[in-house]
C-alpha atoms as a PDB file:
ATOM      1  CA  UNK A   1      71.798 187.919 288.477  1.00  0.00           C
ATOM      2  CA  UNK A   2      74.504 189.167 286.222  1.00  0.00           C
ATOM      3  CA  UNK A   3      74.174 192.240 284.247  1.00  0.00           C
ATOM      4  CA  UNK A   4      72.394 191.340 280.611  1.00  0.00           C
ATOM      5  CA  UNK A   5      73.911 193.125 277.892  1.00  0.00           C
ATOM      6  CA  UNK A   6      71.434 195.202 275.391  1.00  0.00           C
ATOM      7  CA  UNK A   7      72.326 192.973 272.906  1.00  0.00           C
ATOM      8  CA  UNK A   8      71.663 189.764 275.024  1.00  0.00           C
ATOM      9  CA  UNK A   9      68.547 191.453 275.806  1.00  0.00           C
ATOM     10  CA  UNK A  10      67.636 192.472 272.134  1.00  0.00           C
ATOM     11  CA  UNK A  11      68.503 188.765 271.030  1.00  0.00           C
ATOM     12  CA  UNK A  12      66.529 187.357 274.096  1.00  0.00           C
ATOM     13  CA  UNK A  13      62.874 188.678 273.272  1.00  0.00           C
ATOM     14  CA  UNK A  14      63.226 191.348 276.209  1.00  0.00           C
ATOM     15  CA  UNK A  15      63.352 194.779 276.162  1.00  0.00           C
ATOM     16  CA  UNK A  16      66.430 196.970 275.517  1.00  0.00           C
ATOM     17  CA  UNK A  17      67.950 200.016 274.204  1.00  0.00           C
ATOM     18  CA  UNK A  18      69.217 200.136 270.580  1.00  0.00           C
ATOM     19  CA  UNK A  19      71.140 203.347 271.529  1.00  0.00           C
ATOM     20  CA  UNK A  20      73.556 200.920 273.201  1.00  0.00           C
ATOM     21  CA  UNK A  21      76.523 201.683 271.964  1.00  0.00           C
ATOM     22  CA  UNK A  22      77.443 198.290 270.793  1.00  0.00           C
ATOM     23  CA  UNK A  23      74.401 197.884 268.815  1.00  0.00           C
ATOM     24  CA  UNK A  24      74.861 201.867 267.120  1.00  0.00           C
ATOM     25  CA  UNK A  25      78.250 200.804 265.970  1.00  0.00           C
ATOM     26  CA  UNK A  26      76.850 197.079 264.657  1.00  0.00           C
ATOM     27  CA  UNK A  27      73.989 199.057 262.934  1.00  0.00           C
ATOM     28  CA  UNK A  28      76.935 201.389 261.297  1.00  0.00           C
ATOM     29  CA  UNK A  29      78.733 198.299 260.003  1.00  0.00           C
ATOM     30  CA  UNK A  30      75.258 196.568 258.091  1.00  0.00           C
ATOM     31  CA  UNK A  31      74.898 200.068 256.785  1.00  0.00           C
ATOM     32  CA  UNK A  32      78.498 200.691 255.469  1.00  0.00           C
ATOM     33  CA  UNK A  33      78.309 196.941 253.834  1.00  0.00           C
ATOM     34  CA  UNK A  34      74.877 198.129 252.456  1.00  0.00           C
ATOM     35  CA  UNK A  35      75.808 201.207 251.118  1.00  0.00           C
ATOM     36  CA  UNK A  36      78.578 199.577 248.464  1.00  0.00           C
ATOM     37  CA  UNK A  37      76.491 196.798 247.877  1.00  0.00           C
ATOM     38  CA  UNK A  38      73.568 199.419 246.845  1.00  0.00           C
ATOM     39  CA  UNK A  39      76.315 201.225 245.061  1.00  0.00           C
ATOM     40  CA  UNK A  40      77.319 198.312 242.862  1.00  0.00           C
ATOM     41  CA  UNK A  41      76.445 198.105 238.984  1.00  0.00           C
ATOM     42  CA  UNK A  42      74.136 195.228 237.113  1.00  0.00           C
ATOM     43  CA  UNK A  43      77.338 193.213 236.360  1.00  0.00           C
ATOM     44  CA  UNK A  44      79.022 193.390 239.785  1.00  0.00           C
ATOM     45  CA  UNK A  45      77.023 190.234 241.108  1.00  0.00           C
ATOM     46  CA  UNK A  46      80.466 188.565 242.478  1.00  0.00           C
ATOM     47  CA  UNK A  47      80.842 191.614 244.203  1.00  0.00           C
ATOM     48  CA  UNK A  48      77.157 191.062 245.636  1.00  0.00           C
ATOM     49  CA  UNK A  49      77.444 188.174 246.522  1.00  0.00           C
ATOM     50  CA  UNK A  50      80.980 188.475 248.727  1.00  0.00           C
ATOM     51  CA  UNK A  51      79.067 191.492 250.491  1.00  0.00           C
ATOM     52  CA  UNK A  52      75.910 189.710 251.633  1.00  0.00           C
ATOM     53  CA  UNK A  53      77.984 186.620 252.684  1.00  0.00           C
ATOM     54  CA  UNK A  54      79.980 189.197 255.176  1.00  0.00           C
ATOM     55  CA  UNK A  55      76.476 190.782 256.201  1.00  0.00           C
ATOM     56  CA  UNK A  56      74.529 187.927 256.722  1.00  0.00           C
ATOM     57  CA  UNK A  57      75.114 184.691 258.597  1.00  0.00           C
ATOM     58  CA  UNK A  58      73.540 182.475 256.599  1.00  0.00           C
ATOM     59  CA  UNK A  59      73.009 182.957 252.404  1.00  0.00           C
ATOM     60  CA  UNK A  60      72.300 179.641 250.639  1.00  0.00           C
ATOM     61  CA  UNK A  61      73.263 178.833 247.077  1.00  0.00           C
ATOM     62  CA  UNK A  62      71.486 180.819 243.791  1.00  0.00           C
ATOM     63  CA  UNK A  63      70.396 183.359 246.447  1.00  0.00           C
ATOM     64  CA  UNK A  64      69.806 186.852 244.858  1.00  0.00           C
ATOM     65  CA  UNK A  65      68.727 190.515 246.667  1.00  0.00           C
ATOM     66  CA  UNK A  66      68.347 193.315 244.028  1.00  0.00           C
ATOM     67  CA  UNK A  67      69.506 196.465 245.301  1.00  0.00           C
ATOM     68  CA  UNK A  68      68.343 198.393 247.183  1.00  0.00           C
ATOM     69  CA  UNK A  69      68.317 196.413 250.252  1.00  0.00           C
ATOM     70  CA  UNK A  70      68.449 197.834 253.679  1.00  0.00           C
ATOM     71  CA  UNK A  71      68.876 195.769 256.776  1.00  0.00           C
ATOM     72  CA  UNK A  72      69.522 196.393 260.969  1.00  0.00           C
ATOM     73  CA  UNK A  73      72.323 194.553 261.831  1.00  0.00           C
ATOM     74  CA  UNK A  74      72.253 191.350 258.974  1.00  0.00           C
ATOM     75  CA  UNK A  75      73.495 188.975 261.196  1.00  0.00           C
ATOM     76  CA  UNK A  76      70.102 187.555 262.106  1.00  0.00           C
ATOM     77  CA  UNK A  77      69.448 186.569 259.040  1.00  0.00           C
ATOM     78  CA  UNK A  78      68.908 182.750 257.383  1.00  0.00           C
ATOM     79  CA  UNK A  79      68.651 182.605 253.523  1.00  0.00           C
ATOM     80  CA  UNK A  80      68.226 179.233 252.056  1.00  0.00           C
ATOM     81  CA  UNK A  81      69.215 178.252 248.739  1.00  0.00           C
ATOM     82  CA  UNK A  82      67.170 179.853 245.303  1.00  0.00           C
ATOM     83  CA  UNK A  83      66.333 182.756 247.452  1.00  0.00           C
ATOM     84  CA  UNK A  84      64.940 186.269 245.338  1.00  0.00           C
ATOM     85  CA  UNK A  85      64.565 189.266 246.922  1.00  0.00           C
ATOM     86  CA  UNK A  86      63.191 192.405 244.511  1.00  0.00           C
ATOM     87  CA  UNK A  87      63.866 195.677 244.980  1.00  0.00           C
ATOM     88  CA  UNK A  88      63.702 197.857 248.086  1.00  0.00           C
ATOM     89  CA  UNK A  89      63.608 194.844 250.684  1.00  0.00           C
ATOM     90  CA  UNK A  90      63.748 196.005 253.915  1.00  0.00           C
ATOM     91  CA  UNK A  91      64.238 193.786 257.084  1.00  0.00           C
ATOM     92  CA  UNK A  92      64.946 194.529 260.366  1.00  0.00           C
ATOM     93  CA  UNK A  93      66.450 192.240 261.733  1.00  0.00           C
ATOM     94  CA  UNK A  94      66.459 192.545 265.576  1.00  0.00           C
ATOM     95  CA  UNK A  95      65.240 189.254 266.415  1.00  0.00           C
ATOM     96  CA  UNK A  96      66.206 185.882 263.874  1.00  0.00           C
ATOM     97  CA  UNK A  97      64.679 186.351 260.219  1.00  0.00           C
ATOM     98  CA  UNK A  98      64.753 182.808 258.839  1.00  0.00           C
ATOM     99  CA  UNK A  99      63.898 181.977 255.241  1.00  0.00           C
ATOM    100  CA  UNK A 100      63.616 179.197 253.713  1.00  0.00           C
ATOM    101  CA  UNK A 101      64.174 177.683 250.225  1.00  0.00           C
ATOM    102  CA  UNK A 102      62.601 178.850 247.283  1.00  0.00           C
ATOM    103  CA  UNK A 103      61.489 181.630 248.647  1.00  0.00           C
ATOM    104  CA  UNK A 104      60.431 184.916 246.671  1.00  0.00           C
ATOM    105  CA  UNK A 105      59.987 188.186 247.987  1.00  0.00           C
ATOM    106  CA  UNK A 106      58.300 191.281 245.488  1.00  0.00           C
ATOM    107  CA  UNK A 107      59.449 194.768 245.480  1.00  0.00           C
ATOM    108  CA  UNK A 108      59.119 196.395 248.490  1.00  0.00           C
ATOM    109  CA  UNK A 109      58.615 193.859 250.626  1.00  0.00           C
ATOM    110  CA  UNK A 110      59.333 195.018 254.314  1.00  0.00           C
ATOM    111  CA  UNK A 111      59.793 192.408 257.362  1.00  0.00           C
ATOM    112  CA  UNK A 112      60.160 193.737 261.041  1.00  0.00           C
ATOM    113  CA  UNK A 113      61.004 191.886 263.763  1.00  0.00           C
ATOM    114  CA  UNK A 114      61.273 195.338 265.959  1.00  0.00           C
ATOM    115  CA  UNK A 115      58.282 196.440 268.416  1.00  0.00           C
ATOM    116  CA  UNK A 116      57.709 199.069 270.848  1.00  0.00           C
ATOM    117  CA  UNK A 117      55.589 199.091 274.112  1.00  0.00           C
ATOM    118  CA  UNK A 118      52.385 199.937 273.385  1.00  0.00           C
ATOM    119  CA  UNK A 119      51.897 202.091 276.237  1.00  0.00           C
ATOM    120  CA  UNK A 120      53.184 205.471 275.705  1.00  0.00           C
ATOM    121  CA  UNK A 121      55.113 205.938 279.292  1.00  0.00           C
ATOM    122  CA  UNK A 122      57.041 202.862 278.864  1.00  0.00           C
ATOM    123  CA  UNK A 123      57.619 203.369 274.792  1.00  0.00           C
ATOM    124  CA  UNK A 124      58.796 206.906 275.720  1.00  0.00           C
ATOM    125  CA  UNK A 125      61.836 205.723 277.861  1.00  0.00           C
ATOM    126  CA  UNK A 126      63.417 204.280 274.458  1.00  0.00           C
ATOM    127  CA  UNK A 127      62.750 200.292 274.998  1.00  0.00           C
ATOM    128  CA  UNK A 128      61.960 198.237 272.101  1.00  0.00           C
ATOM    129  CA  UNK A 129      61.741 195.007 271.589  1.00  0.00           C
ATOM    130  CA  UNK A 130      61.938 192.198 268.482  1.00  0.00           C
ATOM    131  CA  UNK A 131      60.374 189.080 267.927  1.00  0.00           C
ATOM    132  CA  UNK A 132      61.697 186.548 265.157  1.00  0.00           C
ATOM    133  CA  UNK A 133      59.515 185.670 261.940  1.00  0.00           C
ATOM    134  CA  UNK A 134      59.856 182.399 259.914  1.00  0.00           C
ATOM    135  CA  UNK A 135      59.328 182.183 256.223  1.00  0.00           C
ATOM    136  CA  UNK A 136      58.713 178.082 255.505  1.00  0.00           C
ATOM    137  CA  UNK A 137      60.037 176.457 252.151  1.00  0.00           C
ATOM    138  CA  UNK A 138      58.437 178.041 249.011  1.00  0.00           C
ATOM    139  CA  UNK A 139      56.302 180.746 250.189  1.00  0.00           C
ATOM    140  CA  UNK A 140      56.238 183.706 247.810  1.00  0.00           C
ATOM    141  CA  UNK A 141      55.547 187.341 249.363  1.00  0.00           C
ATOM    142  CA  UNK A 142      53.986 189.370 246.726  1.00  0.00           C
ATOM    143  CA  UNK A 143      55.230 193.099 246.248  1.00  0.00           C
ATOM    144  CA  UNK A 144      54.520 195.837 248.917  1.00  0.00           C
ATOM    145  CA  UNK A 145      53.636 193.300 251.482  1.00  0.00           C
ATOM    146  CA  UNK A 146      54.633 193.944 255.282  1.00  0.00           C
ATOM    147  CA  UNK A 147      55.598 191.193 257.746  1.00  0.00           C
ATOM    148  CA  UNK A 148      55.025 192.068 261.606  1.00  0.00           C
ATOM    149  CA  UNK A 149      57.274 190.848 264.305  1.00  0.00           C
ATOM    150  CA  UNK A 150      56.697 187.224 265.825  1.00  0.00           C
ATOM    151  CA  UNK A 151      55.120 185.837 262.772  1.00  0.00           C
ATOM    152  CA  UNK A 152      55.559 182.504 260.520  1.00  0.00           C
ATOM    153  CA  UNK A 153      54.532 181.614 257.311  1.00  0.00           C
ATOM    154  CA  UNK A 154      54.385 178.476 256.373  1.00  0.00           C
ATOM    155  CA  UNK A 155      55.895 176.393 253.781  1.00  0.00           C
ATOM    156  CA  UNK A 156      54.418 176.494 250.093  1.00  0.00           C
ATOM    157  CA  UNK A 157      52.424 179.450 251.278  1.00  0.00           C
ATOM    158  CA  UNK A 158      51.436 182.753 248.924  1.00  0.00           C
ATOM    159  CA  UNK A 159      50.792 185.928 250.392  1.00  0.00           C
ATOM    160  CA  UNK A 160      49.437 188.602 248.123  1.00  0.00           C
ATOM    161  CA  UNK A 161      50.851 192.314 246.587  1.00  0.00           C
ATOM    162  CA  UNK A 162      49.994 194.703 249.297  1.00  0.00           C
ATOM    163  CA  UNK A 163      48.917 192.581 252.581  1.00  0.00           C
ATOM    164  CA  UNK A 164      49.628 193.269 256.066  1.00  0.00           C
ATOM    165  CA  UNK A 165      50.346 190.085 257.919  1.00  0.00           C
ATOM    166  CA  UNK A 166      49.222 190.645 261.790  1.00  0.00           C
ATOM    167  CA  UNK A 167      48.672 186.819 262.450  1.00  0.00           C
ATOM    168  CA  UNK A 168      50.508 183.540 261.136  1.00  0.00           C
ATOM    169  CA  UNK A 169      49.587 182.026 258.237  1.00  0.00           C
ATOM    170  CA  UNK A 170      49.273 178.572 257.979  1.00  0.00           C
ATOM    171  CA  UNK A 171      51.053 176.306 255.182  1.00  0.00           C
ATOM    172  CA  UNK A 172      49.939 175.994 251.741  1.00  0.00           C
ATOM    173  CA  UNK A 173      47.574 178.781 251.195  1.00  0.00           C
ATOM    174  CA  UNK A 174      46.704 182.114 249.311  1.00  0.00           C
ATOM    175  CA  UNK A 175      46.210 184.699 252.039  1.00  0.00           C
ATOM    176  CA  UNK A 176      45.720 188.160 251.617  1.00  0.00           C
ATOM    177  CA  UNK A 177      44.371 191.645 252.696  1.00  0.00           C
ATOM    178  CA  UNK A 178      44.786 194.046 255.407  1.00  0.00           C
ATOM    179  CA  UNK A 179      45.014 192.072 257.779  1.00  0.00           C
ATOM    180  CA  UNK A 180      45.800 189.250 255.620  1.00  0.00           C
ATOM    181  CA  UNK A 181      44.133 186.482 255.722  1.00  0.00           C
ATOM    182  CA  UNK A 182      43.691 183.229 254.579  1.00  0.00           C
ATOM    183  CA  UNK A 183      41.120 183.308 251.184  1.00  0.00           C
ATOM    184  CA  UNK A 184      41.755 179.600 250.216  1.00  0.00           C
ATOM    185  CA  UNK A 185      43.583 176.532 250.189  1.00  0.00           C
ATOM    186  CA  UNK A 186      46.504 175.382 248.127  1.00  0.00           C
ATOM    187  CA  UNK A 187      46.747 171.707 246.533  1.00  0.00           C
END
């Protein structure tokens, strides 16, 4: 078998080493791109815009992140069209993020795809690992929620201020808590 790359790995579900040095100077790129775009002024939204379309690889139409916004690499991540992202997002993005349409995150909303052994030994040689989350068509994220790795939400689907999604959540509901879950239907 032929030698895997970190970054096949990383991409792959399996565990690697983000102190590859491929993946350090990728990292260094998403953050130089998101330090001028957290640098830019209210009016400066053309300017915005041309920086997340270099970061990202894929940012629908009417698609709007309010600085501050810090990412991992940028270049796993999906935005659909009418996309809002408050302030302080944070995703890392070691495995796919996809989002959907219509799709509204609140301040300080914080989506990993990154995890770590859970054994100590193994966790203490440096692996990690990511798996990718899925945000359906029209699900709302209030503000200060977190989004754990391997997770989808589905479409139409409201997830309240504060929650800690562990599990995924099923379309067209209100879910919420620590761990979230579902508290009732939707239409």
């Amino acid at each position: 078998m032929a030698h895997q790359s970190e970054k096949h790995k990383m991409l792959t579900g399996q565990l690697y080493r983000s102190s590859d040095e491929l993946l350090c100077r990728e990292r260094r790129h998403a953050r130089k791109l998101l330090r001028t775009f957290n640098d830019t002024s209210p009016d400066e939204l053309d300017k915005r815009s041309i920086i997340l379309r270099e970061l990202l690889r894929t940012l629908g139409q009417r698609a709007v992140i309010e600085p501050p916004f810090f990412c991992d690499y940028g270049y796993n991540i999906h935005i659909g069209d009418n996309f809002y992202a408050n302030f302080n997002c944070v995703v890392l993005d070691c495995a796919e993020v996809t989002i959907g349409d219509n799709v509204f995150l609140g301040p300080g909303v914080q989506i990993y795809t990154a995890t770590h052994p859970l054994v100590a030994e193994e966790r203490n040689t440096g692996l990690e690992a990511a798996k990718p989350i899925e945000l359906g068509d029209s699900v709302w994220i209030g503000g200060g929620a977190i989004i754990n790795p391997g997770l989808t939400i589905g479409q139409g689907t409201t997830i309240g201020s504060g929650s800690i999604v562990t599990k995924n959540i099923p379309p067209n509901v209100f879910a919420a808590g620590n761990p979230c879950k579902v508290i009732r239907h939707l239409g």
